[in-house]
C-alpha atoms as a PDB file:
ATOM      1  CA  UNK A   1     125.438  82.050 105.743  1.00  0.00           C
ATOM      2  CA  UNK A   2     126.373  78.693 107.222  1.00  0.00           C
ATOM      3  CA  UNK A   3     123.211  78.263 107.512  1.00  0.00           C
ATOM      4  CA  UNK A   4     122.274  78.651 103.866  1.00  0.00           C
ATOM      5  CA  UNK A   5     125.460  76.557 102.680  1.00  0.00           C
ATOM      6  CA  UNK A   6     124.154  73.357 104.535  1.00  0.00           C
ATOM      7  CA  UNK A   7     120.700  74.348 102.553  1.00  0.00           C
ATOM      8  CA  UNK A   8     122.665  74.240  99.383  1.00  0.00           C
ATOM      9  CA  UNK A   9     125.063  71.166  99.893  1.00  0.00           C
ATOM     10  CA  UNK A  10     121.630  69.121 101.267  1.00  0.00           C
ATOM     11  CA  UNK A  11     120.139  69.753  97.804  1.00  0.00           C
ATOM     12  CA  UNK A  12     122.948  68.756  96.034  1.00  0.00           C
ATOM     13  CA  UNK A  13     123.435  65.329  97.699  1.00  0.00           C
ATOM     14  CA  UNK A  14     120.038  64.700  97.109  1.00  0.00           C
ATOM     15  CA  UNK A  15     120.257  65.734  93.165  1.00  0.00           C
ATOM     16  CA  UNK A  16     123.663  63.417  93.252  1.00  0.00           C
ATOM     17  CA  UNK A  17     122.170  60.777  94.950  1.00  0.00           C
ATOM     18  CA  UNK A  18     119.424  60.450  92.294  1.00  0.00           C
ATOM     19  CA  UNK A  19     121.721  61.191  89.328  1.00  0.00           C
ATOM     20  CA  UNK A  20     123.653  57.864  90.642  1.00  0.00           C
ATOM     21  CA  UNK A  21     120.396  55.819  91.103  1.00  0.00           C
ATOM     22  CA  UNK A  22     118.910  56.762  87.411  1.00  0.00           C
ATOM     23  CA  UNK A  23     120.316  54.138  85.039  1.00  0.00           C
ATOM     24  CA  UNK A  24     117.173  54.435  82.772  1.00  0.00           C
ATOM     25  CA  UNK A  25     117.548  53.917  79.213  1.00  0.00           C
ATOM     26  CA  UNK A  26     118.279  56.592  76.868  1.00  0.00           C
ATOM     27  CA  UNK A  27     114.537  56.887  76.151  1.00  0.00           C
ATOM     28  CA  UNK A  28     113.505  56.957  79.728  1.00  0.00           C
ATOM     29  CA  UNK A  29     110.305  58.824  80.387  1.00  0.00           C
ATOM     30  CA  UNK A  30     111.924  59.983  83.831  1.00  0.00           C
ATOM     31  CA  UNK A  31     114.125  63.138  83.376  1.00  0.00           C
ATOM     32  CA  UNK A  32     116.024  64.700  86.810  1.00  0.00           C
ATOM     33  CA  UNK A  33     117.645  68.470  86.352  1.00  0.00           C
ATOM     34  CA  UNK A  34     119.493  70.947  88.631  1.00  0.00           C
ATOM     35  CA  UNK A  35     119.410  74.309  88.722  1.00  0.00           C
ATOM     36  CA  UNK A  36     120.815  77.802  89.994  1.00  0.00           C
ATOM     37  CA  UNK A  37     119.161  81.068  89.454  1.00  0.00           C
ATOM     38  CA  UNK A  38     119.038  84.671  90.313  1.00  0.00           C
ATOM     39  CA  UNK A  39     114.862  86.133  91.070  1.00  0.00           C
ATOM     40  CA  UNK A  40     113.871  89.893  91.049  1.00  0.00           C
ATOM     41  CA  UNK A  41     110.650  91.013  92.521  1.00  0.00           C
ATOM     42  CA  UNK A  42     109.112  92.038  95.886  1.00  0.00           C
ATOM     43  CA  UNK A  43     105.917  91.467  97.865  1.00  0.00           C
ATOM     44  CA  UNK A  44     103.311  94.285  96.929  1.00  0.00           C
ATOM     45  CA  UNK A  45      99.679  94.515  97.138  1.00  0.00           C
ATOM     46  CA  UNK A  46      97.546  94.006  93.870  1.00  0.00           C
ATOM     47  CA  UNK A  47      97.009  97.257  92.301  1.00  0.00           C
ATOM     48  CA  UNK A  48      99.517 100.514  93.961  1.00  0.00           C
ATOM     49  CA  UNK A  49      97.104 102.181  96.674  1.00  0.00           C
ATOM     50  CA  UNK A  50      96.790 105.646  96.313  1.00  0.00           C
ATOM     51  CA  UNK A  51      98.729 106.557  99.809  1.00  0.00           C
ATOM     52  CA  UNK A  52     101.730 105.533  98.319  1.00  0.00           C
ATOM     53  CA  UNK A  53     102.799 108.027  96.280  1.00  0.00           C
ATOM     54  CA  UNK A  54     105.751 106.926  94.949  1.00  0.00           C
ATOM     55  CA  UNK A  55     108.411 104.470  94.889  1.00  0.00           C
ATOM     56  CA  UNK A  56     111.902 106.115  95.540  1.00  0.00           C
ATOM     57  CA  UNK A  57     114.318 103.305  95.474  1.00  0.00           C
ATOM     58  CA  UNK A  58     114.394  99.524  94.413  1.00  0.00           C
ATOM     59  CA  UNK A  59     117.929  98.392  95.564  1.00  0.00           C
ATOM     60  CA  UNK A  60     119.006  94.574  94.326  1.00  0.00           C
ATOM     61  CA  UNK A  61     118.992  92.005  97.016  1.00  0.00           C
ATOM     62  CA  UNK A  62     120.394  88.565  96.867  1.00  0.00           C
ATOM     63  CA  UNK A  63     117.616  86.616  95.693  1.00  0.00           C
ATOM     64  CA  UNK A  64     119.611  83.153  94.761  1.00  0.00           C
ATOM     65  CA  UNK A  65     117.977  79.597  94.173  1.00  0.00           C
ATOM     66  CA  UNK A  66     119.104  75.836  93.644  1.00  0.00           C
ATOM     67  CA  UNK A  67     117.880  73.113  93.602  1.00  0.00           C
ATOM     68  CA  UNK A  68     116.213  69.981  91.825  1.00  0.00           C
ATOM     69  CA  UNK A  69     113.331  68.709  89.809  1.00  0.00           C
ATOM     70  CA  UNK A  70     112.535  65.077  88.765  1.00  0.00           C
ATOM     71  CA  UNK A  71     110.103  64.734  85.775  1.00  0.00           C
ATOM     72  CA  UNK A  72     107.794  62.122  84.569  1.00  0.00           C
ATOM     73  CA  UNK A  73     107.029  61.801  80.537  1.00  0.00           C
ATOM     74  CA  UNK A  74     103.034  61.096  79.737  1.00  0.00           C
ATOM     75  CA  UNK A  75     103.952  61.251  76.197  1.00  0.00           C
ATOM     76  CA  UNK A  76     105.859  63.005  73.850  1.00  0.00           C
ATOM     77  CA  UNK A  77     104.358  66.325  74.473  1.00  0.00           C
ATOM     78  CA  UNK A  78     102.952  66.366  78.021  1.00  0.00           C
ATOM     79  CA  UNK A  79     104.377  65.444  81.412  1.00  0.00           C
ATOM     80  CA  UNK A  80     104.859  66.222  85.188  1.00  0.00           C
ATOM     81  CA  UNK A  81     107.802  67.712  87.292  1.00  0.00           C
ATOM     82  CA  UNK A  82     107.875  68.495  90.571  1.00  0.00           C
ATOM     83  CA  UNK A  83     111.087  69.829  92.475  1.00  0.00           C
ATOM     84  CA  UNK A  84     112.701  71.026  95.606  1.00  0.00           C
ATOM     85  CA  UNK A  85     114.867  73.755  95.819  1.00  0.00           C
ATOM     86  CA  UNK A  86     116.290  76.648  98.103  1.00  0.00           C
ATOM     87  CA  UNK A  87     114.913  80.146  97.446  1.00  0.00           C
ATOM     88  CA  UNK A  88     115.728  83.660  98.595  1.00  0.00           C
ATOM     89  CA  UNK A  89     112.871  85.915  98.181  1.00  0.00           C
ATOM     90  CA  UNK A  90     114.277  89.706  99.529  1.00  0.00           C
ATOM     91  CA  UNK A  91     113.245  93.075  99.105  1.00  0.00           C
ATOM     92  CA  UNK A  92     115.111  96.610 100.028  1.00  0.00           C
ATOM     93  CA  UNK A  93     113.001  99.659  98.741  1.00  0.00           C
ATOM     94  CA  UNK A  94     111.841 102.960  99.723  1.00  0.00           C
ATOM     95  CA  UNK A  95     108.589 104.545  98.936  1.00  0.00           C
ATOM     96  CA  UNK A  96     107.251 108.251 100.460  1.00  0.00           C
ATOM     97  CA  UNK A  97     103.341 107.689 101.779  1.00  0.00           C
ATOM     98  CA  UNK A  98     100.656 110.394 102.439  1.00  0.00           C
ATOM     99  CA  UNK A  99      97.800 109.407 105.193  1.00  0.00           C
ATOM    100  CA  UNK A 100      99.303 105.391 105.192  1.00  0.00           C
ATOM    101  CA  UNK A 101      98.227 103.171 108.223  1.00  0.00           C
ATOM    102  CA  UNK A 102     101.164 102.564 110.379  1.00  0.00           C
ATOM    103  CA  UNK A 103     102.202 101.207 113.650  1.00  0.00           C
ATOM    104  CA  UNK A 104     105.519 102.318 114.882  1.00  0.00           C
ATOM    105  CA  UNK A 105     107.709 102.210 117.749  1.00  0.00           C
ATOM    106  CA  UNK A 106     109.643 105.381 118.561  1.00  0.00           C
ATOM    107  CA  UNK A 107     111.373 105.403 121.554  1.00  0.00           C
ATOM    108  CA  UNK A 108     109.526 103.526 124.259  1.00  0.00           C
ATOM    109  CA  UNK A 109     106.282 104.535 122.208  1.00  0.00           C
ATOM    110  CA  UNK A 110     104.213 102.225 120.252  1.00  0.00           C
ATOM    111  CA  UNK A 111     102.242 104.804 117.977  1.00  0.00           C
ATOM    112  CA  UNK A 112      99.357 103.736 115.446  1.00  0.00           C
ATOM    113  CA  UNK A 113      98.200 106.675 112.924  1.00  0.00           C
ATOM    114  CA  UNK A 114      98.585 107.921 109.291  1.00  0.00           C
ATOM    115  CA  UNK A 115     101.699 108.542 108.500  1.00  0.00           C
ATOM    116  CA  UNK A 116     103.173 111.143 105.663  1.00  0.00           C
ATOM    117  CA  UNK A 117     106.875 110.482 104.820  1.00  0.00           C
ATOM    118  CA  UNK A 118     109.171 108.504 103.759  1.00  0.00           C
ATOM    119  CA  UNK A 119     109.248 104.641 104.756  1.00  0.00           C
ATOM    120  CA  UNK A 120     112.405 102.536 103.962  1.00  0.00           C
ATOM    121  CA  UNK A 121     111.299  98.445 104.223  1.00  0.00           C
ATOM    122  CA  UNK A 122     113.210  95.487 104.058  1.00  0.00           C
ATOM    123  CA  UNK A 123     111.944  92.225 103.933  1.00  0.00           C
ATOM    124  CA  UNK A 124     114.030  88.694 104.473  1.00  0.00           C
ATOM    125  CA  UNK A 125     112.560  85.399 103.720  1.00  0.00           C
ATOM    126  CA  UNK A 126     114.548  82.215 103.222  1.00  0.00           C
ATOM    127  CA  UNK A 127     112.177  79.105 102.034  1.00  0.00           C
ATOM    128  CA  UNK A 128     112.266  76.118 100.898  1.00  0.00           C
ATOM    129  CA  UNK A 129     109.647  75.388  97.802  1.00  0.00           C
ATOM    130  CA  UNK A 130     108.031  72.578  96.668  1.00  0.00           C
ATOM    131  CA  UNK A 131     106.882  72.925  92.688  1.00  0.00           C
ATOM    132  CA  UNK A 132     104.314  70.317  90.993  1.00  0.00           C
ATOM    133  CA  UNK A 133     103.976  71.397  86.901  1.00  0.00           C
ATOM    134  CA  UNK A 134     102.617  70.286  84.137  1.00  0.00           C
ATOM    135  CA  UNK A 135     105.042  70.249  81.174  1.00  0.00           C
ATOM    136  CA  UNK A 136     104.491  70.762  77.397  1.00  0.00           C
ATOM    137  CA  UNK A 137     106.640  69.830  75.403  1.00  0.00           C
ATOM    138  CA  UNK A 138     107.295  72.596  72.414  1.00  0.00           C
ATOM    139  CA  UNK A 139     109.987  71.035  69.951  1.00  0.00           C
ATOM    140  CA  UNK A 140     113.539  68.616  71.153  1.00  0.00           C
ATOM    141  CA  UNK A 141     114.776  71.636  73.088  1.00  0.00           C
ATOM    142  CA  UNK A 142     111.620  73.814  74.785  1.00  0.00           C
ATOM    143  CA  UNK A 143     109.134  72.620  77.667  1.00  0.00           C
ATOM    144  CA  UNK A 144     106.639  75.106  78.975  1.00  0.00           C
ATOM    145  CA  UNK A 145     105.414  74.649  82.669  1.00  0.00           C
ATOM    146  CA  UNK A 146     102.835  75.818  85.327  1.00  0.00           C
ATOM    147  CA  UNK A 147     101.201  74.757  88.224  1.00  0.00           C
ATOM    148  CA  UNK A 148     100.858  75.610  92.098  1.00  0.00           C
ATOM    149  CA  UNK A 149     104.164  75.633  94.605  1.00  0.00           C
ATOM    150  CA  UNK A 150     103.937  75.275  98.286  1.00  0.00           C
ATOM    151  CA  UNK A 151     106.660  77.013 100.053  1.00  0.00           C
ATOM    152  CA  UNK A 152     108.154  76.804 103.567  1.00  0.00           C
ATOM    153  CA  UNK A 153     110.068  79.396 105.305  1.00  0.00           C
ATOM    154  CA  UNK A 154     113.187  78.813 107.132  1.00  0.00           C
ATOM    155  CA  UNK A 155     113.877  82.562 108.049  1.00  0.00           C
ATOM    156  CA  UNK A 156     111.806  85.506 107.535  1.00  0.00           C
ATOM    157  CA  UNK A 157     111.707  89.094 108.346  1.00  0.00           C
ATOM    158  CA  UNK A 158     109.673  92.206 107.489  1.00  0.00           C
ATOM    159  CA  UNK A 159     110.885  95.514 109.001  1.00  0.00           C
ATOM    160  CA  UNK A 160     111.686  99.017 108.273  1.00  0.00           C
ATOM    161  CA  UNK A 161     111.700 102.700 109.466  1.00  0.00           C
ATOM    162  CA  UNK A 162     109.670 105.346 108.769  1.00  0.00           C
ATOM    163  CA  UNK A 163     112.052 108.830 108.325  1.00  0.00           C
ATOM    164  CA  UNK A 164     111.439 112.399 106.927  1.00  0.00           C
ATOM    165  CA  UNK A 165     107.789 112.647 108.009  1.00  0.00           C
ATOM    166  CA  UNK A 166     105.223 112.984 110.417  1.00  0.00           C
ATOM    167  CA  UNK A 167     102.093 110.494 111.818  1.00  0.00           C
ATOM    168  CA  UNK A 168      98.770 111.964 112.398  1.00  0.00           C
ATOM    169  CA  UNK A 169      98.013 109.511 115.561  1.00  0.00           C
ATOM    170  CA  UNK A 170      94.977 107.392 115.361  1.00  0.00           C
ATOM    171  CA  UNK A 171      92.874 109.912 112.788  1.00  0.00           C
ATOM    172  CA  UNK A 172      93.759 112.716 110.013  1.00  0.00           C
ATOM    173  CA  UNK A 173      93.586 115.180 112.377  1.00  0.00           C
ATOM    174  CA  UNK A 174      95.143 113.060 115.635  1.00  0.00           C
ATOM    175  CA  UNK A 175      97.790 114.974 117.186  1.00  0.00           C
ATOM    176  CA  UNK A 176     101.268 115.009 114.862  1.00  0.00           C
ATOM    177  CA  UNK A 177     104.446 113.354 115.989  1.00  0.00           C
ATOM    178  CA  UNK A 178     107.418 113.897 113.994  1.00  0.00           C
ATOM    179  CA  UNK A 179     110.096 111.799 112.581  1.00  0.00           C
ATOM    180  CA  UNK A 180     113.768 113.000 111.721  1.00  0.00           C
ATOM    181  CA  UNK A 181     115.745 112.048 108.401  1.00  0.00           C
ATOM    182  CA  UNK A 182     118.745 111.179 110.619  1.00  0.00           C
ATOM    183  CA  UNK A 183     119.086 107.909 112.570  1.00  0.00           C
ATOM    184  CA  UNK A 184     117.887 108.116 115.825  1.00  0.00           C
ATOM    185  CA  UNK A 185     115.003 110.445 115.217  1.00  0.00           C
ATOM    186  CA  UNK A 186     113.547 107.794 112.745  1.00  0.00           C
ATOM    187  CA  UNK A 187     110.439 105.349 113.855  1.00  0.00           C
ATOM    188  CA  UNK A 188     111.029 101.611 113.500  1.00  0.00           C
ATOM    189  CA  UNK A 189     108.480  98.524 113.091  1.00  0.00           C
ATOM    190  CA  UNK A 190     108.889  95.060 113.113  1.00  0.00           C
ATOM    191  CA  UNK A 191     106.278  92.568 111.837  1.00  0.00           C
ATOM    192  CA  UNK A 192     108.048  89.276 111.400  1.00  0.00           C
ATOM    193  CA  UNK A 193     106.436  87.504 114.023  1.00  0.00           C
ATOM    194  CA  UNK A 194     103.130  88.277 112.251  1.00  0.00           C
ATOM    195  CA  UNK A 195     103.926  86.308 108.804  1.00  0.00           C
ATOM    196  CA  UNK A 196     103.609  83.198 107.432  1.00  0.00           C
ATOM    197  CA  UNK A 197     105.857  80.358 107.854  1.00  0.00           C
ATOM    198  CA  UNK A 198     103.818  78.613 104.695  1.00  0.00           C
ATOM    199  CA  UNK A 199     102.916  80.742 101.228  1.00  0.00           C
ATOM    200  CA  UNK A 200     100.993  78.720  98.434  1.00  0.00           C
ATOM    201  CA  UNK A 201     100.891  80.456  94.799  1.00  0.00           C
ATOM    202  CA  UNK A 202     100.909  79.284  91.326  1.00  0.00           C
ATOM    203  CA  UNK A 203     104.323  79.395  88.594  1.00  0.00           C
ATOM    204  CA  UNK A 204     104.761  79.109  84.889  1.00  0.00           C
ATOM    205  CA  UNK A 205     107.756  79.414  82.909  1.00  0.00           C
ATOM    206  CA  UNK A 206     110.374  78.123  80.195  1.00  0.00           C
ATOM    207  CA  UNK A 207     113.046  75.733  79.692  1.00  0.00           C
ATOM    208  CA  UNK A 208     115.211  76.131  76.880  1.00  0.00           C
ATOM    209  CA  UNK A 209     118.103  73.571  75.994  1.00  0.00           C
ATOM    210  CA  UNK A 210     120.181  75.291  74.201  1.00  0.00           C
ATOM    211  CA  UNK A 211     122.753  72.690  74.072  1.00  0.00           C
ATOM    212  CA  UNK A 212     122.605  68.849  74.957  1.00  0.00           C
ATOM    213  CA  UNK A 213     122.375  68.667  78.518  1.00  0.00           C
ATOM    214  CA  UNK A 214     122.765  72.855  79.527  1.00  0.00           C
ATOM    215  CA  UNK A 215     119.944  75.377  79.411  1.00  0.00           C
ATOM    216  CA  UNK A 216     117.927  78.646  80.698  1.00  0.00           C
ATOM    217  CA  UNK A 217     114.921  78.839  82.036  1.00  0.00           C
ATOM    218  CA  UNK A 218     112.555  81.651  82.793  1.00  0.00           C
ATOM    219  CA  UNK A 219     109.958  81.846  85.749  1.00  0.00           C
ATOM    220  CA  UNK A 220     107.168  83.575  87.206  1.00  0.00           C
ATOM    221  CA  UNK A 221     106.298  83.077  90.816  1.00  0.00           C
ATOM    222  CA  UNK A 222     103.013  84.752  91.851  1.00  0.00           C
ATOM    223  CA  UNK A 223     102.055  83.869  95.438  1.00  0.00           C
ATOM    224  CA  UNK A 224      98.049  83.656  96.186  1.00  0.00           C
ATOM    225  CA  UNK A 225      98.504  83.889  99.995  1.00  0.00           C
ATOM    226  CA  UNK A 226     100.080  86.885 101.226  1.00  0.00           C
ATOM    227  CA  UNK A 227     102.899  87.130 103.785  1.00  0.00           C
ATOM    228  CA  UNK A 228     101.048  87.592 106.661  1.00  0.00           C
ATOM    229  CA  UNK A 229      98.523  85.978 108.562  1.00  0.00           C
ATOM    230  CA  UNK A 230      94.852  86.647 107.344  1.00  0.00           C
ATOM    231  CA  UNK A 231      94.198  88.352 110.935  1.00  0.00           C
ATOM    232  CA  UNK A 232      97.052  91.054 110.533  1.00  0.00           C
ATOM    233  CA  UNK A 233      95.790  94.690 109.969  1.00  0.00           C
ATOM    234  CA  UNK A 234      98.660  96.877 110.632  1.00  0.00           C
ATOM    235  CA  UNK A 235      99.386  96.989 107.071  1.00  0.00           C
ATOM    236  CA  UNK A 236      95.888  97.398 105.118  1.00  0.00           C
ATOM    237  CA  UNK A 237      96.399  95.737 101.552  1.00  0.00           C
ATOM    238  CA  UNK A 238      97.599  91.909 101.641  1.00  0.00           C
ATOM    239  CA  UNK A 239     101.004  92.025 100.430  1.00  0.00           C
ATOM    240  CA  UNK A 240     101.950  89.546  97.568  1.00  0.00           C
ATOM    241  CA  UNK A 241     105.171  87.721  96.788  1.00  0.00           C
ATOM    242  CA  UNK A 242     105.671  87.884  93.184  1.00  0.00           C
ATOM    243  CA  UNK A 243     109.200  87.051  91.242  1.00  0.00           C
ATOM    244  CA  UNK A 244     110.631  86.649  88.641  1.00  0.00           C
ATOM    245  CA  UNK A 245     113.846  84.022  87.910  1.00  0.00           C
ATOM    246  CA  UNK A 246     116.313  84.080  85.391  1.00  0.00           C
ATOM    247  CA  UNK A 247     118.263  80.699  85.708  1.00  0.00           C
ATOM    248  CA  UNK A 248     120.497  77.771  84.417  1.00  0.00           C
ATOM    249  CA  UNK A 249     120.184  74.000  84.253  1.00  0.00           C
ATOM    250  CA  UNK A 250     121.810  70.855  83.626  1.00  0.00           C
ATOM    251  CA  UNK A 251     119.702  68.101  82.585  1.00  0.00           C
ATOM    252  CA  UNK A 252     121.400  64.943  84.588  1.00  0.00           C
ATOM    253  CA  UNK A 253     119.141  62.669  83.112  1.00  0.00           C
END
């Protein structure tokens, strides 16, 4: 958490720092805005495979962001922002599998099969993110965005354990190990050395202020590159990060 607080308090000396340098005039095409918000999603592949058979819990994690964006006025309907800001993209759920590829240690044992069961997987991924938009301008109060985001991860983490279940080792019909629904007899993996420390993906969303100066914004973050490195095969579909952010603003300028 200390770690995280410096995050924050660097963004907002930055965001103070330029509010003290903008003394623009009041129809300044330059336009600098801070912001907090609260994302809900997860990394998944594109399209549910058919091993997992269903998804048994989605528990809320605390997905928080701030930061900044500066914006530049073409005109009076489009322009171009482009941001920093401090992002927590977690997920906590648990899904039951039938014949999924796994590797898992259990024990001393590193075993690779098909496992039928019930997985519980938590991923951790601090970042910081770099958006460049384009901006339409809808009305005096609502600006429509997209473009690609670069992100860069600070922290990450993807692990789990696989409980209440078996694994077929290395084929269908590979000899059957079991796994316990209490801790101890459960399997464990660990794949955070294997992912990315840099995602790329593409956002759109809203900005709506609702009164001079304060608004919400809505956002869709859909991430083209998935978590782990092209050469990982552990897990068989690329995993996506894709979220969604509810948030608040203040227009400093």
């Amino acid at each position: 958490m200390k770690h995280i607080a410096s995050y924050i308090l660097a963004l907002a000396a930055v965001a103070f720092g330029g509010a003290q340098a903008s003394a623009q005039t009041a129809d300044s095409p330059f336009h600098m805005k801070a912001r907090m918000g609260y994302a809900v999603g997860g990394t998944a592949p594109l399209g549910v495979p058919a091993q997992i058979r269903g998804i048994d819990t989605f528990r809320l994690t605390p997905n928080f962001m701030f930061g900044f964006d500066c914006s530049y006025d073409f005109n009076h309907r489009l322009g171009l922002q482009a941001g920093l800001r401090f992002e927590m993209k977690d997920m906590d759920t648990e899904v039951t599998t039938k014949g999924y590829h796994m590797e898992v240690k259990m024990d001393d044992d590193v075993l690779d099969g098909l496992y039928t069961g019930h997985v519980r997987q938590q991923v951790r991924q601090r970042m910081l993110t770099i958006p460049v938009l384009l901006t339409i301008r809808l009305g005096s109060r609502v600006n429509l965005k997209a473009g690609p985001y670069l992100s860069i991860l600070l922290h990450k983490k993807f692990e789990g354990y696989a409980f209440d279940g078996y694994l077929r080792k290395d084929n269908p019909t590979g000899s059957k190990v079991v796994m316990g629904s209490r801790e101890g007899e459960w399997a464990t993996y660990d794949f955070s050395d294997d992912m990315r420390t840099c995602q790329f993906g593409l956002s759109a969303g809203v900005d709506w202020e609702f009164i001079p100066h304060f608004g919400a914004s809505a956002d869709l973050a859909w991430g083209l590159t998935g978590i782990h490195h092209s050469d990982f095969k552990t897990v068989e579909q690329t995993l996506y990060p894709i979220y969604g952010t509810i948030g608040l603003f203040y227009r400093i300028k």
